[in-house]
N, C-alpha and C. Protein backbone atom coordinates (compact mmCIF):
# COMPACT_ATOMS: atom_id res chain seq x y z
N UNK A 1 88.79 61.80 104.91
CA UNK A 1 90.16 61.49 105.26
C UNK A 1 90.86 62.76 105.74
N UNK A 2 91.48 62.97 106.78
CA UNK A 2 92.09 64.04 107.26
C UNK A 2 94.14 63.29 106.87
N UNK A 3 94.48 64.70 106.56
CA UNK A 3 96.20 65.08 106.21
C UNK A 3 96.70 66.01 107.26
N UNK A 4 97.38 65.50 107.79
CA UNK A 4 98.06 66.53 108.70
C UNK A 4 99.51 66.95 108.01
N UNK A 5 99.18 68.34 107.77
CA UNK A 5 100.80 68.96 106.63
C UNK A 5 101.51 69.44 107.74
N UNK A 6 101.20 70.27 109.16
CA UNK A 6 101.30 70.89 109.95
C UNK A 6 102.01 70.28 111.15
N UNK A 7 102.75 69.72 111.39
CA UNK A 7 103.45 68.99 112.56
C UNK A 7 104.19 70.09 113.57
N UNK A 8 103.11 70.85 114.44
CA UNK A 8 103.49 71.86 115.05
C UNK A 8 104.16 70.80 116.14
N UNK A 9 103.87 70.07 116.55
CA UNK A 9 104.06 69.76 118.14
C UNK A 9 105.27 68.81 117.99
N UNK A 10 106.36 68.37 116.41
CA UNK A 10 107.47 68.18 116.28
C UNK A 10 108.74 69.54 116.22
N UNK A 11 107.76 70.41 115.47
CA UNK A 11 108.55 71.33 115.41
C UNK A 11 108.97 71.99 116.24
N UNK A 12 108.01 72.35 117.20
CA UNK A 12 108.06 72.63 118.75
C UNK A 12 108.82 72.52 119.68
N UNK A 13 108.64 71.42 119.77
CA UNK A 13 109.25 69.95 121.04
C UNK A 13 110.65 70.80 121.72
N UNK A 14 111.48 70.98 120.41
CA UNK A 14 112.86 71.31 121.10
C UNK A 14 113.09 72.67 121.65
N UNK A 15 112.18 73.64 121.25
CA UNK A 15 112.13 74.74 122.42
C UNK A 15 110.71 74.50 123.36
N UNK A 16 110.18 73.76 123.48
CA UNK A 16 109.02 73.39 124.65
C UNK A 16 109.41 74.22 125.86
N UNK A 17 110.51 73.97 126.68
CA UNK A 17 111.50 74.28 127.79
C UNK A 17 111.64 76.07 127.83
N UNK A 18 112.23 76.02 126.74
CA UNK A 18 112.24 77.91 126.63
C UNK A 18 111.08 78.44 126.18
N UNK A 19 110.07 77.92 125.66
CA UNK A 19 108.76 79.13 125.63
C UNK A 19 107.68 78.74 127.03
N UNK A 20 107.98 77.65 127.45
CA UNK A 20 107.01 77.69 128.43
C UNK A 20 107.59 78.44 130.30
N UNK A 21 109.09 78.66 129.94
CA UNK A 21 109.88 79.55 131.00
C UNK A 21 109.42 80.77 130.32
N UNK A 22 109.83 81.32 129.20
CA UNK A 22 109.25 82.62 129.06
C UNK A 22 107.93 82.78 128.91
N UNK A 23 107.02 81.97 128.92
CA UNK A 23 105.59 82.43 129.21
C UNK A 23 105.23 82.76 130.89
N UNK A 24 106.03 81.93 131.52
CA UNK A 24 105.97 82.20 132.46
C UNK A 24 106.78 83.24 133.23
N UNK A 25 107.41 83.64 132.66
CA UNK A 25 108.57 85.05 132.93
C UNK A 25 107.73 86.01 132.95
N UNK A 26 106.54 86.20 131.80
CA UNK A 26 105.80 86.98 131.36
C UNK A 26 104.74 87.03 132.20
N UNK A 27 104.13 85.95 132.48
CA UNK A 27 102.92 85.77 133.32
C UNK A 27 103.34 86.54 134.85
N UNK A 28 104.40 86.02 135.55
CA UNK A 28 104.64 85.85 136.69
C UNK A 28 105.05 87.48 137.00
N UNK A 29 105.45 88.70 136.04
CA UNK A 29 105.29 89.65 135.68
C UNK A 29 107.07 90.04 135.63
N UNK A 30 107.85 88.59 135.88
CA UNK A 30 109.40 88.97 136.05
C UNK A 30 110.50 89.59 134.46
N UNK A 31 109.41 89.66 133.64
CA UNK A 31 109.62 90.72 132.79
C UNK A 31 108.85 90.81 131.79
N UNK A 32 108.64 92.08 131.21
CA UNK A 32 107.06 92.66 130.97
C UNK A 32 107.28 92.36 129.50
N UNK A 33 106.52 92.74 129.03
CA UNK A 33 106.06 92.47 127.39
C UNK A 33 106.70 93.81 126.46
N UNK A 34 106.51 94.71 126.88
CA UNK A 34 107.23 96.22 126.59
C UNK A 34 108.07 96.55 127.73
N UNK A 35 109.29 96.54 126.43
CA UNK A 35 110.82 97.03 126.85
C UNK A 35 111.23 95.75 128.24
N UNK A 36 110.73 94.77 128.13
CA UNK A 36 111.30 93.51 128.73
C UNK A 36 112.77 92.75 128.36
N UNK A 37 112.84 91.91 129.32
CA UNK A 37 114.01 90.77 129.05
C UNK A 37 114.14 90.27 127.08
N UNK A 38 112.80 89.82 126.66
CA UNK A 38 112.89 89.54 125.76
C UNK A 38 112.77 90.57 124.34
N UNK A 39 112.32 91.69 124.67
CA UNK A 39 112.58 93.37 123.52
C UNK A 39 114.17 93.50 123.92
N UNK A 40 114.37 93.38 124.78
CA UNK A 40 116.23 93.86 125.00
C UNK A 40 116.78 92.94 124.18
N UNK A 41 116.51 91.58 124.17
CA UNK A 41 117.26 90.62 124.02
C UNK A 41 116.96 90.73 122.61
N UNK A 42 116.26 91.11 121.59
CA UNK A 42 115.89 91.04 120.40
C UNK A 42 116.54 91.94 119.95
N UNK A 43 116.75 92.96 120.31
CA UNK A 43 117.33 94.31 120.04
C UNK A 43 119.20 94.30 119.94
N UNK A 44 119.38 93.38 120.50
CA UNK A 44 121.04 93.16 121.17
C UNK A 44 120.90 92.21 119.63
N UNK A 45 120.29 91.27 119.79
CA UNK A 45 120.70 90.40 118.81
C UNK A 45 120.52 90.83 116.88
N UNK A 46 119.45 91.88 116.97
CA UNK A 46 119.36 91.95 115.65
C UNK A 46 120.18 93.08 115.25
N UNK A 47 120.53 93.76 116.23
CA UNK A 47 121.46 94.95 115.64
C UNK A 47 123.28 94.14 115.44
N UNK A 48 123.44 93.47 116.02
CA UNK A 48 124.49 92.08 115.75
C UNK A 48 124.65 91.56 114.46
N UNK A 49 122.93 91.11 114.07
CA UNK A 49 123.40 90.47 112.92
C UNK A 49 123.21 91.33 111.61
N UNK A 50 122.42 92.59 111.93
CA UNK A 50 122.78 93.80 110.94
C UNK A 50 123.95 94.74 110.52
N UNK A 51 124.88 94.34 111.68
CA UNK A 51 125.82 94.90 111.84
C UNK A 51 125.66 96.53 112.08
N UNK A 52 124.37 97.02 112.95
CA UNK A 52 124.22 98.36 113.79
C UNK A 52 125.18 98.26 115.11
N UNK A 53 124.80 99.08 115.64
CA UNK A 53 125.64 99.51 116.91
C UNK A 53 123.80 99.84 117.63
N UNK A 54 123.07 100.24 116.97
CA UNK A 54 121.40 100.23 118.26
C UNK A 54 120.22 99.46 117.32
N UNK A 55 119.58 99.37 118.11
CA UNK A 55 118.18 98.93 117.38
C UNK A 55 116.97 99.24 118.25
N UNK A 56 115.90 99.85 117.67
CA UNK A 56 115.12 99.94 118.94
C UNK A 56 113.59 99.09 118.44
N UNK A 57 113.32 98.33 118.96
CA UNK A 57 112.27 97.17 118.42
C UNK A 57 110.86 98.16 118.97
N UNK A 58 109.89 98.14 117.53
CA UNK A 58 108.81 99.03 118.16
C UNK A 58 107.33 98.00 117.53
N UNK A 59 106.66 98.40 117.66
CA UNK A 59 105.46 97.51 117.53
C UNK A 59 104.44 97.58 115.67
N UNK A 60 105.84 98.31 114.86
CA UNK A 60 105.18 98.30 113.38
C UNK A 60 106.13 98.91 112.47
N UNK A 61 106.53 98.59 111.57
CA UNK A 61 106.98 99.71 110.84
C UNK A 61 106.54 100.69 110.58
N UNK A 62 104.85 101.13 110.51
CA UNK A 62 104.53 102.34 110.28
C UNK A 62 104.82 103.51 111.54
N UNK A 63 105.12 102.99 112.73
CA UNK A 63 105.75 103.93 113.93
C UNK A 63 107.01 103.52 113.83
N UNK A 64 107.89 102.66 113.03
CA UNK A 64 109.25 103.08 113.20
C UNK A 64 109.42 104.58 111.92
N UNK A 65 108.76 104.40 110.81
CA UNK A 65 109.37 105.60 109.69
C UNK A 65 108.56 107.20 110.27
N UNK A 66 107.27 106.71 111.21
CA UNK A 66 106.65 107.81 111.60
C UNK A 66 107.95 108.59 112.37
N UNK A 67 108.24 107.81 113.66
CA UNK A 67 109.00 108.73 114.39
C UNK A 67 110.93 108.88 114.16
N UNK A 68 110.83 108.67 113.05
CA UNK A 68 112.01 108.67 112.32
C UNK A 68 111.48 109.94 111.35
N UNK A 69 110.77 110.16 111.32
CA UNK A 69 110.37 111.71 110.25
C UNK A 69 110.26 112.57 111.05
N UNK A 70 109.57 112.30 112.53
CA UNK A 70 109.45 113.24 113.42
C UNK A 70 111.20 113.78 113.97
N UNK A 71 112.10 112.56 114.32
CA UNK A 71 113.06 112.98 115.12
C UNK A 71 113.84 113.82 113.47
N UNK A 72 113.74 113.98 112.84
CA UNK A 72 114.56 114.72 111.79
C UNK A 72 113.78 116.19 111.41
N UNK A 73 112.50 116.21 111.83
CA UNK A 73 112.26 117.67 112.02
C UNK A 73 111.10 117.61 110.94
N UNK A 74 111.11 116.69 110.43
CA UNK A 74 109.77 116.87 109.32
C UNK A 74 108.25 117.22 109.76
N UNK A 75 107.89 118.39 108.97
CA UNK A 75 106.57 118.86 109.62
C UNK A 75 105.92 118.98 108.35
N UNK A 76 104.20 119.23 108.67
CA UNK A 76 103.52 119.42 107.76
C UNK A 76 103.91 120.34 106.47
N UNK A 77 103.39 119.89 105.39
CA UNK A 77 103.93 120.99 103.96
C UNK A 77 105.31 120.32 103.45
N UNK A 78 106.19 119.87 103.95
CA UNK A 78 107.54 119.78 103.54
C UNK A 78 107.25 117.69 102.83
N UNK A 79 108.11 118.04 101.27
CA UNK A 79 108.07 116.64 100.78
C UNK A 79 108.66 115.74 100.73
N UNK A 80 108.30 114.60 100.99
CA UNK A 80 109.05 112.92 100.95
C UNK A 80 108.57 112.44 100.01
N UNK A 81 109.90 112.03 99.34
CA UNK A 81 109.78 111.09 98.00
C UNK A 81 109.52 109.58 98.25
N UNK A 82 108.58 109.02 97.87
CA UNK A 82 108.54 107.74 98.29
C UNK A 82 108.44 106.35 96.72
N UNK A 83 108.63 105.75 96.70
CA UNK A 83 108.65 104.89 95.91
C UNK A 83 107.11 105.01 95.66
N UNK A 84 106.92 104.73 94.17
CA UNK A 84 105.36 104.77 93.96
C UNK A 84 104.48 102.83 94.48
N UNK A 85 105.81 102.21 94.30
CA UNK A 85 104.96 100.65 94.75
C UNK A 85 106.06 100.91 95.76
N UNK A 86 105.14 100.58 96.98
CA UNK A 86 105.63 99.87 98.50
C UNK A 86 104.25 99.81 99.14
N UNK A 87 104.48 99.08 100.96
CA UNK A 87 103.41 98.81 101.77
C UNK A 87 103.17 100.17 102.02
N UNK A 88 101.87 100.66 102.04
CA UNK A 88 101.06 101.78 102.46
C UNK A 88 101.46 102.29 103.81
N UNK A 89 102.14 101.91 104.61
CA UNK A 89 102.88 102.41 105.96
C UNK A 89 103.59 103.14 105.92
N UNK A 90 104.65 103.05 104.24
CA UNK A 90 105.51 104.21 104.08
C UNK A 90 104.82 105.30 103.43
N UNK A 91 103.88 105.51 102.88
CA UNK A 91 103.21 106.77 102.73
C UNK A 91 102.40 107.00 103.64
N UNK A 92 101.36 106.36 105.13
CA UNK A 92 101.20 106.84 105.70
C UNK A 92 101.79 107.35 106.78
N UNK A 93 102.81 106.74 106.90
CA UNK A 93 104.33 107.59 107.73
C UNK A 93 104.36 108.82 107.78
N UNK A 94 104.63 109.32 106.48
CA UNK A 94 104.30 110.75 105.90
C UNK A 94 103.25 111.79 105.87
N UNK A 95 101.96 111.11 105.52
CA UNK A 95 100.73 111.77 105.69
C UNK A 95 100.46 111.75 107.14
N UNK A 96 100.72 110.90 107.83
CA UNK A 96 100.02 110.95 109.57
C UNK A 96 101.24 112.47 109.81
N UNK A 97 102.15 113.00 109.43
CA UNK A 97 102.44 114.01 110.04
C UNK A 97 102.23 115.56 108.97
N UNK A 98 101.38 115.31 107.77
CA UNK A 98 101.13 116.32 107.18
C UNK A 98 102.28 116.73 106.20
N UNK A 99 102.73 115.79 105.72
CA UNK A 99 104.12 116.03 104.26
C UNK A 99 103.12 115.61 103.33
N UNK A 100 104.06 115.78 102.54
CA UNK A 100 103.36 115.55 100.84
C UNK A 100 103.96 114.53 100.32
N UNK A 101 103.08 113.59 100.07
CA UNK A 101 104.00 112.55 99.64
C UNK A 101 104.27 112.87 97.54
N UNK A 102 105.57 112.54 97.36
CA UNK A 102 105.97 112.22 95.89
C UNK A 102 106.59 111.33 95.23
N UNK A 103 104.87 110.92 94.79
CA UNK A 103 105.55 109.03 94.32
C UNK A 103 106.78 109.33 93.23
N UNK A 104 107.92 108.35 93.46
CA UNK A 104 108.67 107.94 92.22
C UNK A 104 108.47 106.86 91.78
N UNK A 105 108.56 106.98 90.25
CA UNK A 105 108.38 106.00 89.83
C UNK A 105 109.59 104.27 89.96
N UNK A 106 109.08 103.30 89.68
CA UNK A 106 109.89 101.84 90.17
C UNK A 106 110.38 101.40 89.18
N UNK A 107 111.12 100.61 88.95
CA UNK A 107 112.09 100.26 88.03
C UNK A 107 110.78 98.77 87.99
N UNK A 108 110.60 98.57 86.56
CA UNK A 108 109.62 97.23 86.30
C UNK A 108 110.33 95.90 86.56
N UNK A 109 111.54 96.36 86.63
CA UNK A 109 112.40 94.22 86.37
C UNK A 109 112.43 94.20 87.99
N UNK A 110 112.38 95.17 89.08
CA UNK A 110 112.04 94.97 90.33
C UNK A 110 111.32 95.35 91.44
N UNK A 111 110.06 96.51 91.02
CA UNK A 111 109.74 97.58 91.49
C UNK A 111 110.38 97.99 92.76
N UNK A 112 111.92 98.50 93.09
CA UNK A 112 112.83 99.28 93.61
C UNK A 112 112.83 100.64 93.04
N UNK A 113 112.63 101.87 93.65
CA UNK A 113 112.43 102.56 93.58
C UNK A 113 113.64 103.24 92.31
N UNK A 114 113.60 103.90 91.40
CA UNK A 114 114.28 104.18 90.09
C UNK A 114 115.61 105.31 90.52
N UNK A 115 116.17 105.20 91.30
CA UNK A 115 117.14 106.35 91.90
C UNK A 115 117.73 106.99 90.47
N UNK A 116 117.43 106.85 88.75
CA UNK A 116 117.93 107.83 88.05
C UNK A 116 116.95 108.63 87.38
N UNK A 117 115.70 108.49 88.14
CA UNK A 117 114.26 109.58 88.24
C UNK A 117 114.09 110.40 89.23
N UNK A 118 115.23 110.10 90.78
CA UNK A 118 115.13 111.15 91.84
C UNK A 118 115.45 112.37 91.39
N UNK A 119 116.07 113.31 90.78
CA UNK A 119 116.69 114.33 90.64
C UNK A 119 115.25 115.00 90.27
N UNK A 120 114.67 114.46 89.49
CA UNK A 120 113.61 115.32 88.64
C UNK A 120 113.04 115.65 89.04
N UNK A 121 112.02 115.08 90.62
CA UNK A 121 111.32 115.09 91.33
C UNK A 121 111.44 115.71 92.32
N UNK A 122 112.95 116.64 92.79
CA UNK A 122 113.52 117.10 94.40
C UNK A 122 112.77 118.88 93.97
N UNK A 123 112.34 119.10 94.70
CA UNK A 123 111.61 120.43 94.50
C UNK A 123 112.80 121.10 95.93
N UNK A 124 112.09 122.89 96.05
CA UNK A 124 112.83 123.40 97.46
C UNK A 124 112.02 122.81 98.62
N UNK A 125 110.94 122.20 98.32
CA UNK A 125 110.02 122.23 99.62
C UNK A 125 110.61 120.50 100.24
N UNK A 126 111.41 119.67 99.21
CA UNK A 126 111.61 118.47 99.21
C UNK A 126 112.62 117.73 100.54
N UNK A 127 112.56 117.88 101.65
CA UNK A 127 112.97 116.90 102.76
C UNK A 127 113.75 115.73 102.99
N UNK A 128 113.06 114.81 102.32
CA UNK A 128 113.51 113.29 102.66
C UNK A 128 113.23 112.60 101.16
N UNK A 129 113.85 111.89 101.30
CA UNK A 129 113.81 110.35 100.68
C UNK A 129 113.38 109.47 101.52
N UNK A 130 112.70 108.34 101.30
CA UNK A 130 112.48 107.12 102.10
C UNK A 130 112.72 105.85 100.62
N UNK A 131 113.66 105.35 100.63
CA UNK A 131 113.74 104.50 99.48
C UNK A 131 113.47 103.16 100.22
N UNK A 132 112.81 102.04 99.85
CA UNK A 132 112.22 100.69 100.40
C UNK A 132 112.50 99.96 99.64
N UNK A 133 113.72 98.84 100.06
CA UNK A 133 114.04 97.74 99.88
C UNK A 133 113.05 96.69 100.06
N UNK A 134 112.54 96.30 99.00
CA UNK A 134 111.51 95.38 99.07
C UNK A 134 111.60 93.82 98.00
N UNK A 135 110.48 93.06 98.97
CA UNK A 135 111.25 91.53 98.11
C UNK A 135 111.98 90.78 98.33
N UNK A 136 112.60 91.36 99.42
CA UNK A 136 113.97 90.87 99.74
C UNK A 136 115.66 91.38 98.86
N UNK A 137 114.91 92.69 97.82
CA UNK A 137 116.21 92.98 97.08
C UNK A 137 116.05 94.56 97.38
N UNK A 138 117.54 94.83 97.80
CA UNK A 138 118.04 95.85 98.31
C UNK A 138 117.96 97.16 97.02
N UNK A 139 117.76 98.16 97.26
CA UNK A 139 117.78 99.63 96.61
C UNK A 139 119.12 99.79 96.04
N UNK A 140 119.49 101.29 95.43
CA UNK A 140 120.87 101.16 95.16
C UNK A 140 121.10 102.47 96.00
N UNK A 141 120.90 101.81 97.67
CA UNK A 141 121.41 103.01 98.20
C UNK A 141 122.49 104.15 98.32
N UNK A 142 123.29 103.43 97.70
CA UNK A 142 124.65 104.39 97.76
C UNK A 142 124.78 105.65 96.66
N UNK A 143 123.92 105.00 95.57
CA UNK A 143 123.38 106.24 94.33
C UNK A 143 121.99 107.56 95.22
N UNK A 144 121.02 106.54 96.02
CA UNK A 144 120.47 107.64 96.34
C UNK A 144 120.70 108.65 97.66
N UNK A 145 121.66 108.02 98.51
CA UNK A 145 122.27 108.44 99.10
C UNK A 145 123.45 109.95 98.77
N UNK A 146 123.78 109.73 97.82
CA UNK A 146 124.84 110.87 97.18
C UNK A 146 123.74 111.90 96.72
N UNK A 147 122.58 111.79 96.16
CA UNK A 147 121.71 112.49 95.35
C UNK A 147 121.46 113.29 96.59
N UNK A 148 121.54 112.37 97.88
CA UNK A 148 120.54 113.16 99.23
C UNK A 148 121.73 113.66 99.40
N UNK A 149 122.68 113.47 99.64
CA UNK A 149 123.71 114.44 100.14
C UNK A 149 123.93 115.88 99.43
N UNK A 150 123.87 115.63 97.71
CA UNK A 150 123.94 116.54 97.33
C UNK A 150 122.73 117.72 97.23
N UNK A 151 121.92 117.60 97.73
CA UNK A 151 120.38 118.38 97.81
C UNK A 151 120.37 118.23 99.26
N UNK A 152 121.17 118.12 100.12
CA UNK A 152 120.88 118.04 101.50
C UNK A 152 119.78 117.06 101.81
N UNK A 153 119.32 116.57 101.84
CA UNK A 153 117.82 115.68 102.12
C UNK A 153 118.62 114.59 102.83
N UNK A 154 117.59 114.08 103.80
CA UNK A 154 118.04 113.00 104.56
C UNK A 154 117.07 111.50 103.98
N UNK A 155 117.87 110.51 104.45
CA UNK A 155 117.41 109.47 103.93
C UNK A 155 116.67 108.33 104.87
N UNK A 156 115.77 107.63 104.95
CA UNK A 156 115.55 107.01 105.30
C UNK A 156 115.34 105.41 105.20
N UNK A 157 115.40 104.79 105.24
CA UNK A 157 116.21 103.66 104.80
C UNK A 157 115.19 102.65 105.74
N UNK A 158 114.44 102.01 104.48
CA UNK A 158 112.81 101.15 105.25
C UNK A 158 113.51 100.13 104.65
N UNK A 159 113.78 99.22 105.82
CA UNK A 159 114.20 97.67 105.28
C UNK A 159 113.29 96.40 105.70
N UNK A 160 111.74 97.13 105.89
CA UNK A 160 111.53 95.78 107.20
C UNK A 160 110.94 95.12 105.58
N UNK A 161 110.87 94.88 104.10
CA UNK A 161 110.75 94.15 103.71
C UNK A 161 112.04 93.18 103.22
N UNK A 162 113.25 93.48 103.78
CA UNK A 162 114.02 92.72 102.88
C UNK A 162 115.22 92.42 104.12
N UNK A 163 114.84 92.09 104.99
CA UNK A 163 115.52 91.43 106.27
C UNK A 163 116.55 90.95 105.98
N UNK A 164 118.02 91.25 106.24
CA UNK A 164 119.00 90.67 105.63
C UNK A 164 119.54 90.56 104.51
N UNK A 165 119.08 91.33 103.64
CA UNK A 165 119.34 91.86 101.97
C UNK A 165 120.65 92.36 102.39
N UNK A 166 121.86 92.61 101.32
CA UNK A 166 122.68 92.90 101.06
C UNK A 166 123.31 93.56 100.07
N UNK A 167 123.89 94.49 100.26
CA UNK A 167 124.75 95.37 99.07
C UNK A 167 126.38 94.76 99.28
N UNK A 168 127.19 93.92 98.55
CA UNK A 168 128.07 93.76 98.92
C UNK A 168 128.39 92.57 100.21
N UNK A 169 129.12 93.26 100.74
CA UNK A 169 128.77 92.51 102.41
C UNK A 169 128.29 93.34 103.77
N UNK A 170 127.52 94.26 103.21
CA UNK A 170 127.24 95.07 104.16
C UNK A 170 125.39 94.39 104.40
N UNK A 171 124.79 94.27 104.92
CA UNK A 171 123.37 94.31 105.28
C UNK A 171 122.66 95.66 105.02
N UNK A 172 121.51 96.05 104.50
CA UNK A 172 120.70 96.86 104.56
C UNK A 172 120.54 97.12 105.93
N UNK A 173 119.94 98.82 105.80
CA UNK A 173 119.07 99.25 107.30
C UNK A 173 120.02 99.42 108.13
């Protein structure tokens, strides 16, 4: 006996019209796949509903935190604190440019990174923070944010697990 759980071709139906024009937008080469009609158009719209002013859509999170370490000057030897549980992209972020990564430890009721264990951990050689909102539940950025201000360190702010998470009424990222 076959079950069909999957009713792609209802779910479908009502954009049929718009993916088979943009397949053919794509095909026909009237706008490309990178940095096209439809990367612009993603970019306009998600920095909208994040409430940014840019967004630049790239092909992973592990090359958005890479060249977000690069444009802040981070070079080999110098350390990023990273949450000890997150996706392996945010510590290889770090290692693909030769930092040291320093796990912090996670808070157990959410593994969110413990922002009243950062202090202990900021050495002189210490750089960045990368705190990761994950789960869908937001960090307590505004605590580790002040910690970075006060040690100079810049922050980086990995939201691609918690899309639309919120502090307040502000959006993450």
């Amino acid at each position: 006996m076959k079950v069909n759980f999957f009713k792609q071709n209802k779910i479908n139906q009502k954009y049929r019209t718009a993916i088979i024009n943009a397949v053919n937008e794509l095909i026909d080469g009237s706008s490309s796949i990178v940095l096209g009609n439809f990367s612009k158009q993603f970019e306009s719209l998600y920095s909208d509903y994040i409430g940014s002013k840019y967004c630049a859509f790239l092909s992973n999170g592990l090359d958005a935190l890479t060249i977000a370490l690069k444009v802040l000057g981070l070079k080999s030897g110098d350390e990023v604190l990273i949450p000890s549980h997150t996706y392996i992209a945010t510590w290889l972020s770090a290692l693909n440019i030769g930092c040291v990564i320093i796990p912090i430890p996670v808070k157990e009721e959410n593994l969110l990174i413990d922002e009243n264990k950062i202090k202990s951990y900021i050495t002189s050689k210490t750089k960045a923070i990368i705190p990761v909102h994950i789960y869908g539940n937001p960090a307590n950025i505004e605590k580790i944010s002040k910690i970075a201000n006060e040690n100079n360190l810049f922050v980086i702010d990995d939201a691609a697990q918690a899309h639309g998470a919120k502090i307040g009424n502000k959006k993450i990222g």
